[in-house]
Protein backbone atom coordinates (compact mmCIF):
# COMPACT_ATOMS: atom_id res chain seq x y z
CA UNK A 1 -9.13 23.96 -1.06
CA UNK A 2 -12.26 22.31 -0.58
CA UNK A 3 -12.50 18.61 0.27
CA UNK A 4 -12.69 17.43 -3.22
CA UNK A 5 -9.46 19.30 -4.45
CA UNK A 6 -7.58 18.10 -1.05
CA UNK A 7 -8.48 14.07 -2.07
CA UNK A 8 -7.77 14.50 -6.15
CA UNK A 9 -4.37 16.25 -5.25
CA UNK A 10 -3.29 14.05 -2.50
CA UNK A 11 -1.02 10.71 -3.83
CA UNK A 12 0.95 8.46 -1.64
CA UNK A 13 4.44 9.89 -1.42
CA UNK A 14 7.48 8.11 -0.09
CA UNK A 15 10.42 10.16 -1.19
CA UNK A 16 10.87 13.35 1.14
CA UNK A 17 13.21 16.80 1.40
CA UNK A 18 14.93 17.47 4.88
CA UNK A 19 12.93 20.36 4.98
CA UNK A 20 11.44 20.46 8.29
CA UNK A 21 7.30 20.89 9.07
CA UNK A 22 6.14 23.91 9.35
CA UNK A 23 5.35 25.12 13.27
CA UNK A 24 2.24 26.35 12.10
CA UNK A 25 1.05 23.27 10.29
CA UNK A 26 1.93 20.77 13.18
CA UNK A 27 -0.26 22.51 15.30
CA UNK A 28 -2.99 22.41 13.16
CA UNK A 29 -2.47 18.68 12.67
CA UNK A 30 -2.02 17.84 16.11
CA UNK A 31 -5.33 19.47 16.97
CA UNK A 32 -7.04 17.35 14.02
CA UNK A 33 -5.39 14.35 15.87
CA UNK A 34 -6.58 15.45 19.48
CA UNK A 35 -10.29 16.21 17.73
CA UNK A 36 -10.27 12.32 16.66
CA UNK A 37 -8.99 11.09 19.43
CA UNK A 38 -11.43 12.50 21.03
CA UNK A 39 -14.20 11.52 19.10
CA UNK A 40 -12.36 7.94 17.91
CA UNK A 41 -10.67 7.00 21.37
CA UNK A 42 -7.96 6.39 19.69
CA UNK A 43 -4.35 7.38 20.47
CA UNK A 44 -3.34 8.82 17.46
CA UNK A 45 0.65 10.23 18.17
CA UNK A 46 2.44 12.86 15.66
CA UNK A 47 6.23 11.96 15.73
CA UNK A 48 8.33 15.04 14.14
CA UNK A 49 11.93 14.84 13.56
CA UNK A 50 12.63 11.13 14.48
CA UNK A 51 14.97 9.91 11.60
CA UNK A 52 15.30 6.12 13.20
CA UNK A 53 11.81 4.54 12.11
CA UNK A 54 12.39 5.01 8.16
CA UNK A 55 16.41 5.02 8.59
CA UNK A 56 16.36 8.32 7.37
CA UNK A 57 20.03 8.85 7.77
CA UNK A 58 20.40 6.27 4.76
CA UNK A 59 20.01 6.78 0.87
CA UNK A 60 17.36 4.89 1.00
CA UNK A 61 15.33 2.43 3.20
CA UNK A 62 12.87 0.05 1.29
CA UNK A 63 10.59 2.34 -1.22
CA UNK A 64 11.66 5.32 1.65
CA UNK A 65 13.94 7.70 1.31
CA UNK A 66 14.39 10.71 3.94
CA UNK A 67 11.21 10.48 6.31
CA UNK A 68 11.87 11.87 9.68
CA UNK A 69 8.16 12.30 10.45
CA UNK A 70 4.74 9.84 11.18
CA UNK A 71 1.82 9.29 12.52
CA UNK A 72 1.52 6.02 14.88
CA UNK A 73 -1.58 4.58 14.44
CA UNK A 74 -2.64 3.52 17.81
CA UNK A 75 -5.86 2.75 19.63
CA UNK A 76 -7.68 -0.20 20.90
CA UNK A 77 -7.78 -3.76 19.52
CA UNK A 78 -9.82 -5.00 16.74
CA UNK A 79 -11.23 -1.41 15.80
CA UNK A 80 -8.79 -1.59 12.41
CA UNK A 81 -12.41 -0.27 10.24
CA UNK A 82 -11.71 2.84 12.70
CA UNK A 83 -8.39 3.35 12.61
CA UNK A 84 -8.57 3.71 8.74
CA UNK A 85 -11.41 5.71 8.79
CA UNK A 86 -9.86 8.07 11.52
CA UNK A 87 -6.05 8.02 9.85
CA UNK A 88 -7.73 9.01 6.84
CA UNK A 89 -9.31 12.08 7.91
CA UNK A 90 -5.59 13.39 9.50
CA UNK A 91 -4.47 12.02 5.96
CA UNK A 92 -6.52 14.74 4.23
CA UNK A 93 -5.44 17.22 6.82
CA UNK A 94 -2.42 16.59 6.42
CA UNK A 95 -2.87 16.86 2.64
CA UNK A 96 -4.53 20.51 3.13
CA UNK A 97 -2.00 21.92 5.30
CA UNK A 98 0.90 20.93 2.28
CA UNK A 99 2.04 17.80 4.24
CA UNK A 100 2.38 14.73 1.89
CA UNK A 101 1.60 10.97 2.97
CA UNK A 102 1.64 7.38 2.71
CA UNK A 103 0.03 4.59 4.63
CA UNK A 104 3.00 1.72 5.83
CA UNK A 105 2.14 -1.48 7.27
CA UNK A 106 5.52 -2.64 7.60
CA UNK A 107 8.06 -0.77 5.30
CA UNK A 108 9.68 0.57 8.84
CA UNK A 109 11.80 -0.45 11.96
CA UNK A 110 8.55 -1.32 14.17
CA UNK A 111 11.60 -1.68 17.29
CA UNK A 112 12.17 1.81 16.13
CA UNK A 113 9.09 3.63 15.40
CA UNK A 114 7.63 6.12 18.65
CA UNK A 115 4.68 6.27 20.00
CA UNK A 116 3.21 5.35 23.40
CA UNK A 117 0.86 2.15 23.95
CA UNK A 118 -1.49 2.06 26.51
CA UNK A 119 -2.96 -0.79 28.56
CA UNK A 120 -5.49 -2.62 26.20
CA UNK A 121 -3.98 -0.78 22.97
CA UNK A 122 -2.02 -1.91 19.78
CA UNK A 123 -0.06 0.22 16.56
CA UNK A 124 -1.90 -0.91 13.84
CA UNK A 125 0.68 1.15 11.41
CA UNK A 126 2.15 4.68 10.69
CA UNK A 127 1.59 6.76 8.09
CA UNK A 128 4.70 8.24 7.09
CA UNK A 129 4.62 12.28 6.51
CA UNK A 130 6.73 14.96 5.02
CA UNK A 131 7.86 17.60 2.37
CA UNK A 132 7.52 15.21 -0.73
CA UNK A 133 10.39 15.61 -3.10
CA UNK A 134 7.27 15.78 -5.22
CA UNK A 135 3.26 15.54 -4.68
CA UNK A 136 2.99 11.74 -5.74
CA UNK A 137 1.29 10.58 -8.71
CA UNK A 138 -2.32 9.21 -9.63
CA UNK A 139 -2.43 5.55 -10.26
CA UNK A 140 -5.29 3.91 -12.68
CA UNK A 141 -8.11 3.02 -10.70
CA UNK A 142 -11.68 1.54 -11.38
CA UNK A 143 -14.73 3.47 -12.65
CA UNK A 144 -18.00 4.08 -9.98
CA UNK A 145 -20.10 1.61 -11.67
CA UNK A 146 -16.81 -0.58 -11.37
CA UNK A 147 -17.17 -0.42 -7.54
CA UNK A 148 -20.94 0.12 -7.28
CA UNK A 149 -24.64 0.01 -8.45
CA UNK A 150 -24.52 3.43 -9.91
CA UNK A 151 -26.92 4.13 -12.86
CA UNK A 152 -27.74 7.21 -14.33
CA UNK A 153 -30.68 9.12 -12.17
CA UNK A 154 -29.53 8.58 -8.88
CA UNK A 155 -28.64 11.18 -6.38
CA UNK A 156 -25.88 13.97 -6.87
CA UNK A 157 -24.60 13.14 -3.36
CA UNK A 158 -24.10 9.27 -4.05
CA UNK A 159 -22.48 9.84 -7.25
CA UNK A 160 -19.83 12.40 -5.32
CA UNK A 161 -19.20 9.56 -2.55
CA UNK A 162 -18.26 7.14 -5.32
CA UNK A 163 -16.17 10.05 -7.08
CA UNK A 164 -14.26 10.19 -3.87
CA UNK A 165 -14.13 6.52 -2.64
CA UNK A 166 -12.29 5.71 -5.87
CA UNK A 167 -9.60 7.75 -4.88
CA UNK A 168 -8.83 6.80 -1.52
CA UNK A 169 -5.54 4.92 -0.67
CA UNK A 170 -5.70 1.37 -0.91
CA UNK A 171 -3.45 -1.79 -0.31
CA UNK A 172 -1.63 -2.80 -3.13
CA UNK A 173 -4.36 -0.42 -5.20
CA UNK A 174 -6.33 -3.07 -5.07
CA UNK A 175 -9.81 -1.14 -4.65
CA UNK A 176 -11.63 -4.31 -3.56
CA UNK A 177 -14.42 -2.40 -2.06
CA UNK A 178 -18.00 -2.21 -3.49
CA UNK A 179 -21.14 0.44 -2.13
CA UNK A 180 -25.00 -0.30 -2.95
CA UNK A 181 -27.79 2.31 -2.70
CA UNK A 182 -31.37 1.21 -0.32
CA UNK A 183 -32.74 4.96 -0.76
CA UNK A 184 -30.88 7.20 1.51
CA UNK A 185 -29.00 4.47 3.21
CA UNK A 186 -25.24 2.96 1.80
CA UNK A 187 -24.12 -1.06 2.05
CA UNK A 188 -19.53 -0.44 1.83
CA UNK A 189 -18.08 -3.85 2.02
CA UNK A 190 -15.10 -5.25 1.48
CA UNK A 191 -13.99 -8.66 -0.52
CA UNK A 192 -11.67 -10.69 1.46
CA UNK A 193 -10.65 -11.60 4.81
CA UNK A 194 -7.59 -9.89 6.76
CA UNK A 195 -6.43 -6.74 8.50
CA UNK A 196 -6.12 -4.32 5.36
CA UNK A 197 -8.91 -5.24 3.65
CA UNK A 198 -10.94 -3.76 7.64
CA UNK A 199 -8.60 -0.84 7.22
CA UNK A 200 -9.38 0.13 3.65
CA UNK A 201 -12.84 0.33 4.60
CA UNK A 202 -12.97 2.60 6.92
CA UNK A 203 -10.78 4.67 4.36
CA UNK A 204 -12.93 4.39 1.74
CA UNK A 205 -15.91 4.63 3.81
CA UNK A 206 -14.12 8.40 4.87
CA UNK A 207 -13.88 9.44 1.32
CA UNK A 208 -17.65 8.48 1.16
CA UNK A 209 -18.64 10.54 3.60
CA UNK A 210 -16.09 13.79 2.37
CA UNK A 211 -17.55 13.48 -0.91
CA UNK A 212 -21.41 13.13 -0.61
CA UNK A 213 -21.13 15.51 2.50
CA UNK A 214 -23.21 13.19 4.41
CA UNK A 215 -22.22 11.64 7.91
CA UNK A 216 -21.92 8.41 9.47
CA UNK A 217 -25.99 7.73 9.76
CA UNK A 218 -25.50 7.25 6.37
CA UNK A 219 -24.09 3.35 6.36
CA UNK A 220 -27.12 0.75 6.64
């Protein structure tokens, strides 16, 4: 699939099979991870097989039901734009190798949860991951122009960021993000104040980049 296909088809999930990850596919995913830790600094940690964070053992915990693997989002303080920018991208990989997803604030047993903190670190979330007893479903979102100031003429490559902006994961679906266009340079802000609204940013702002298949010089 190309990038496009892997953001329309991926939906937040939180009902899973037992069926365990494929071998081949946590590999590949924990070499996305070690590629943006790399490049993030982050401490992104893929926890397989751990049943106690979403009380797996249980019919159901919360909106939960069966998750046995995460990702701990992990890295250094007040970097949350990055560590949704960053989760997102192992999102989508996660997505392309057949692994379904949702982003969890606090839907799980924190005391629980793996994952090692260094000195000068905090978890920020997890991202709970799995064999979805189905792929999710799309929710009703806003429109580009909705979320931007999109008009007809300008470039191909904005128009594709927006496409895929819209469709990236936020709290509560809320979308409160908004993207304007000085030539070949791209305002993203967020309305509000808080530690989601940073995080959806750097979400949206990944989608952004997926979609117009530009990089980060893009952002003024």
């Amino acid at each position: 699939m190309d990038i496009m296909e892997v953001i329309r088809s991926r939906h937040s999930v939180r009902r899973f099979t037992d069926r365990a990850l494929e071998k081949s596919a946590v590999d590949a995913l924990n070499k996305e991870i070690e590629l943006c830790n790399a490049e993030s600094g982050f401490h992104f940690q893929l926890i397989t097989d751990e049943p106690e964070a979403f009380q797996a053992g249980k019919p159901s915990y919360g909106q939960f039901k069966g998750c046995r693997n995460y990702l701990t989002v992990i890295g250094p303080k007040d970097r949350e734009e990055e560590a949704g920018y960053y989760g997102e991208r192992i999102v989508l990989k996660a997505q392309e190798l057949g692994i379904n997803s949702c982003w969890v604030a606090l839907t799980y047993k924190k005391g629980k949860a793996q994952g090692t903190e260094r000195p000068g670190e905090k978890r920020y979330m997890v991202i709970a991951l799995g064999i979805g007893e189905n792929n999710g479903n799309p929710h009703k979102g806003k429109t580009i122009t909705d979320v931007s100031d999109y008009k007809a003429g300008d470039p191909d490559w904005y128009k594709n960021g927006l496409e895929a902006a819209i469709l990236a994961p936020t709290a509560i679906n809320q979308q409160k993000f908004r993207f304007e266009r000085n030539g070949e340079k791209v305002i993203a802000k967020v309305a509000g104040f808080g530690f989601n609204t940073k995080v959806d940013l750097g979400i949206v702002k990944y989608h952004f980049e997926a979609g117009s298949g530009k990089g980060k010089e893009i952002w003024a």
